[in-house]
N, C-alpha and C. Protein backbone atom coordinates (compact mmCIF):
# COMPACT_ATOMS: atom_id res chain seq x y z
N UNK A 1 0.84 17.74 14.55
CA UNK A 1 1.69 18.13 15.68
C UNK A 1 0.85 18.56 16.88
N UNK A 2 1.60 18.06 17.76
CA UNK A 2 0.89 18.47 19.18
C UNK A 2 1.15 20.11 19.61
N UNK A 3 0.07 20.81 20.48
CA UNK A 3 0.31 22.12 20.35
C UNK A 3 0.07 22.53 21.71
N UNK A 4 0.83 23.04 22.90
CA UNK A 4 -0.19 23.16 24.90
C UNK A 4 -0.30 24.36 24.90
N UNK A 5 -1.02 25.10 25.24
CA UNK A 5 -1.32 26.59 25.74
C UNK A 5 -0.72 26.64 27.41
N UNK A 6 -0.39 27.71 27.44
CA UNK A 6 0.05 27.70 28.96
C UNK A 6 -0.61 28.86 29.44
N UNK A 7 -1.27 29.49 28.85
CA UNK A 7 -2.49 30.24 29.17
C UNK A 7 -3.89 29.46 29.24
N UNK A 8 -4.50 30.84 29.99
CA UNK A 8 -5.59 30.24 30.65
C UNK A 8 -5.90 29.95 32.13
N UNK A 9 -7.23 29.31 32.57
CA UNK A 9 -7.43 29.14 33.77
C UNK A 9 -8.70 28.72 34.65
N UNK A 10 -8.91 28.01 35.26
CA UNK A 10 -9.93 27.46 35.69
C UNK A 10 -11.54 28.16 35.21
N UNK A 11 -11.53 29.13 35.66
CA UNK A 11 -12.69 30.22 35.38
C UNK A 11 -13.36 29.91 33.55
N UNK A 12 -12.44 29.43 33.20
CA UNK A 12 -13.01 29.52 31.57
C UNK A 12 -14.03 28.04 31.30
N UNK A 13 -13.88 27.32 32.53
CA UNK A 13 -15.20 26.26 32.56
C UNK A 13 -16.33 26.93 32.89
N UNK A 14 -16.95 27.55 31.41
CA UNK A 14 -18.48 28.21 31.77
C UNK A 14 -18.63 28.22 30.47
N UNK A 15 -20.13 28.68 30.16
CA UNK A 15 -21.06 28.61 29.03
C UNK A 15 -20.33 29.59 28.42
N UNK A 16 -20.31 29.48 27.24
CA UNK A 16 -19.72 30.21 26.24
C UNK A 16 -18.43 30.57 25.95
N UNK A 17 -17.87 29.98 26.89
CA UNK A 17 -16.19 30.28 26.79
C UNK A 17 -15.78 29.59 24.99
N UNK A 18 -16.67 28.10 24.78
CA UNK A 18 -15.58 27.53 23.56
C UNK A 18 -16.87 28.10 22.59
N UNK A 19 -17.83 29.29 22.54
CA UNK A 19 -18.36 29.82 21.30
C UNK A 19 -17.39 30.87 20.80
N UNK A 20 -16.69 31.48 21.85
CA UNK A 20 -15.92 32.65 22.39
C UNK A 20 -14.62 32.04 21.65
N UNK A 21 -14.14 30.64 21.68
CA UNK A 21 -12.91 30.65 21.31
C UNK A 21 -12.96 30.11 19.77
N UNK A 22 -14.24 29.73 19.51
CA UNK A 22 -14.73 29.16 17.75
C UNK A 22 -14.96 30.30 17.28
N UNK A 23 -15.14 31.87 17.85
CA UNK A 23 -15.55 32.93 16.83
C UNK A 23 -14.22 33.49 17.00
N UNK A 24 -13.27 33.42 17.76
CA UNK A 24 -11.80 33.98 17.48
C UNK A 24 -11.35 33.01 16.23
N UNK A 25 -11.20 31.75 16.53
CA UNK A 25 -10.75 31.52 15.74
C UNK A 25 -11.21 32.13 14.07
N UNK A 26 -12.82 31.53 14.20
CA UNK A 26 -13.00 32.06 12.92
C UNK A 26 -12.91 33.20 12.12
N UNK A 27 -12.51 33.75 13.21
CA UNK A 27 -12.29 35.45 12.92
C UNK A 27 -10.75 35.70 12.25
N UNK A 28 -10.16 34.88 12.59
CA UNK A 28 -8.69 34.86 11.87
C UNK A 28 -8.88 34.09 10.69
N UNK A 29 -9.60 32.60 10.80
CA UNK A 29 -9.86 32.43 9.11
C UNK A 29 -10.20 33.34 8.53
N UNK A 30 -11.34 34.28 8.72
CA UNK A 30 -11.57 35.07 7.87
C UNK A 30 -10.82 35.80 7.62
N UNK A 31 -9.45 35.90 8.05
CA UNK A 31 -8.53 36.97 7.95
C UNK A 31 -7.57 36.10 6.44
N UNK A 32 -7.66 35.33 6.81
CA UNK A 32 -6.92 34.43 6.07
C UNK A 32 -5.24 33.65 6.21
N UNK A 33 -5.55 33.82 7.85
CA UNK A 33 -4.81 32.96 8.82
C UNK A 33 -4.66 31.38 7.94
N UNK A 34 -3.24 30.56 8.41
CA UNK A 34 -3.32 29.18 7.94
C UNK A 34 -4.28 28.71 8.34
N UNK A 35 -5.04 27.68 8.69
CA UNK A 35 -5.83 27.58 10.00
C UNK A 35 -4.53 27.04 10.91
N UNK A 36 -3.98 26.11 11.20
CA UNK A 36 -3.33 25.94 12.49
C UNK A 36 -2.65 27.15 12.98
N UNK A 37 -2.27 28.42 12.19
CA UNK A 37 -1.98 29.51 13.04
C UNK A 37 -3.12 30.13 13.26
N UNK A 38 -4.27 30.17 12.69
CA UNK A 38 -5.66 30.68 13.28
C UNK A 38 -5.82 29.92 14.43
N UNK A 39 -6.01 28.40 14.56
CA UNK A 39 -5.77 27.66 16.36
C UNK A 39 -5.15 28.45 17.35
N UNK A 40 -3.86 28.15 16.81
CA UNK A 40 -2.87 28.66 17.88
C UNK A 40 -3.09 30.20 18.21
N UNK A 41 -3.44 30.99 17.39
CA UNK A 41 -3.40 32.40 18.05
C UNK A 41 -4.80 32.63 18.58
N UNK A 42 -5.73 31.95 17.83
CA UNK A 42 -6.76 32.43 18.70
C UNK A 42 -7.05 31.52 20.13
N UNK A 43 -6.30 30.34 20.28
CA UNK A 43 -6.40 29.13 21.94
C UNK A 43 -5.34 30.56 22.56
N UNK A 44 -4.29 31.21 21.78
CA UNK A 44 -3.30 31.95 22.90
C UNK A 44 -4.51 33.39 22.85
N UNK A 45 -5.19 34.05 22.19
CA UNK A 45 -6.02 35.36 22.58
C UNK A 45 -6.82 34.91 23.78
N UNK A 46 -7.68 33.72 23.76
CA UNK A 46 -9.04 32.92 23.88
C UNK A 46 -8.21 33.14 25.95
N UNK A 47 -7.02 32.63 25.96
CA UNK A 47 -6.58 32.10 27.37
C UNK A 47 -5.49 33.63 27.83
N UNK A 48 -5.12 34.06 27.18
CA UNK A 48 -4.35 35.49 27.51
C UNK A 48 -5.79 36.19 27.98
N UNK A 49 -6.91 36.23 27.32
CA UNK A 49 -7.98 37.74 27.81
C UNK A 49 -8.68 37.08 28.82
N UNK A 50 -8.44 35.50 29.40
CA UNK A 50 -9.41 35.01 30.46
C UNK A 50 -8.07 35.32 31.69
N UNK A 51 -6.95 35.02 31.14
CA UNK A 51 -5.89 35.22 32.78
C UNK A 51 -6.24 36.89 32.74
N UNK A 52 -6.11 37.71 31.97
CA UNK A 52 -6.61 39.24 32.42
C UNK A 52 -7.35 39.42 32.57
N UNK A 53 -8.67 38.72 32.18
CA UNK A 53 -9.85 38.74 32.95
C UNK A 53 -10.34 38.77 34.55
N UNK A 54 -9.51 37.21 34.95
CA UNK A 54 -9.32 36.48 36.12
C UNK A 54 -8.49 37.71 37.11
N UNK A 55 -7.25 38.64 36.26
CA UNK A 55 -6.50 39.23 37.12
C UNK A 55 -7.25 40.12 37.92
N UNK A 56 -8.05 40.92 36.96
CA UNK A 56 -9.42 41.84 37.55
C UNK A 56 -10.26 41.47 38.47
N UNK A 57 -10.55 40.52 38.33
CA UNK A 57 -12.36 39.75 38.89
C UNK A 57 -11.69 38.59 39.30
N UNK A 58 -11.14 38.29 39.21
CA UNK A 58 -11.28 36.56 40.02
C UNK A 58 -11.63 35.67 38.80
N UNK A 59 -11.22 34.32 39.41
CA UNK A 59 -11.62 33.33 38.32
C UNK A 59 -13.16 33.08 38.49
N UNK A 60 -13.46 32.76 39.70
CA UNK A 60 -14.57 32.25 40.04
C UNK A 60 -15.89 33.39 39.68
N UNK A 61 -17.16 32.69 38.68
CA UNK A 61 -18.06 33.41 38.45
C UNK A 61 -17.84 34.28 36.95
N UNK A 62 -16.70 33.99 36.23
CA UNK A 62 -16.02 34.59 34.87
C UNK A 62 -17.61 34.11 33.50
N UNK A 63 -17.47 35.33 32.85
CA UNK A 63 -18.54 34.79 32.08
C UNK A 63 -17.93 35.16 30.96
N UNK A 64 -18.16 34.54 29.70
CA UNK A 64 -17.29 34.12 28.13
C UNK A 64 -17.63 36.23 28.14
N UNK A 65 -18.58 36.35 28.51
CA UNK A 65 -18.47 38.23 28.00
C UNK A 65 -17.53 39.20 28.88
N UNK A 66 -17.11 38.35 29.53
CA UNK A 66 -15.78 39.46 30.38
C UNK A 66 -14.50 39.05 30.00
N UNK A 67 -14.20 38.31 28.34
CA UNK A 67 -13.22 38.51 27.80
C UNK A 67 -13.19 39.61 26.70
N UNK A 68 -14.13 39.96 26.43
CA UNK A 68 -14.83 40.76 25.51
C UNK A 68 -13.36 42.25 25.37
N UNK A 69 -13.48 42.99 26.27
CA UNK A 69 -12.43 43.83 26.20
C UNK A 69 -11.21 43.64 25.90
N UNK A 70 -10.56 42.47 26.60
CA UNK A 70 -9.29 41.99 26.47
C UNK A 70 -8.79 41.39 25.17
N UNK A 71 -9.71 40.57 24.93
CA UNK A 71 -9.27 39.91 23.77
C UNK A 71 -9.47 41.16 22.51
N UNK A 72 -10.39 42.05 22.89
CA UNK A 72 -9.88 43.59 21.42
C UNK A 72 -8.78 43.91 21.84
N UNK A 73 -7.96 44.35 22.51
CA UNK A 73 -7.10 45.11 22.81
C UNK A 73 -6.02 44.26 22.37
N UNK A 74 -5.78 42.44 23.05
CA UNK A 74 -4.61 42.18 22.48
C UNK A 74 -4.92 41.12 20.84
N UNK A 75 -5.77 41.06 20.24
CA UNK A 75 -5.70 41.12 18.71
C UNK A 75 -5.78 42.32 18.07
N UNK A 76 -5.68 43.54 18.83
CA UNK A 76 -5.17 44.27 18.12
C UNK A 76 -3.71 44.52 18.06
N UNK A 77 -3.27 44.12 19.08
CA UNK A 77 -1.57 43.98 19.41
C UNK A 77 -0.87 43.43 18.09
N UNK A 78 -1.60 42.21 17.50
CA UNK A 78 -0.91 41.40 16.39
C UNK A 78 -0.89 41.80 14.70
N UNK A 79 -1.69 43.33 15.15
CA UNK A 79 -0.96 43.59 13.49
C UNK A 79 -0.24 44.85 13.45
């Protein structure tokens, strides 16, 4: 099945953004997430903590470590 994020945002074209979204994910396998709900929640953490990122700072100049805060705060939201 096909799956679109509607999060997210330009700014996340930079180095480390998809190491950033392969260690969320894997971080929910290790939880013992399905994997396609490990995808899906970690493409929706990965693009939710870059638009709050972006809201702060701007898109332009975003580096994979200024999701760092955001994305703790809302995976912690999900249990």
């Amino acid at each position: 099945p096909t799956r679109l994020s509607t999060w997210g945002n330009p700014g996340m074209g930079s180095g480390g953004m998809g190491d950033v979204l392969a260690g969320v994910i894997g971080g929910l396998l290790a939880q013992h997430f399905p994997i396609m709900d490990a995808a899906c929640v970690g493409v929706t953490l990965h693009g939710m903590a870059a638009d709050r990122a972006a809201e702060l700072d701007g898109e332009r100049g975003t580096l994979a470590m200024d999701l760092m805060p955001h994305l703790r705060r809302l995976a912690n939201l999900i249990y």
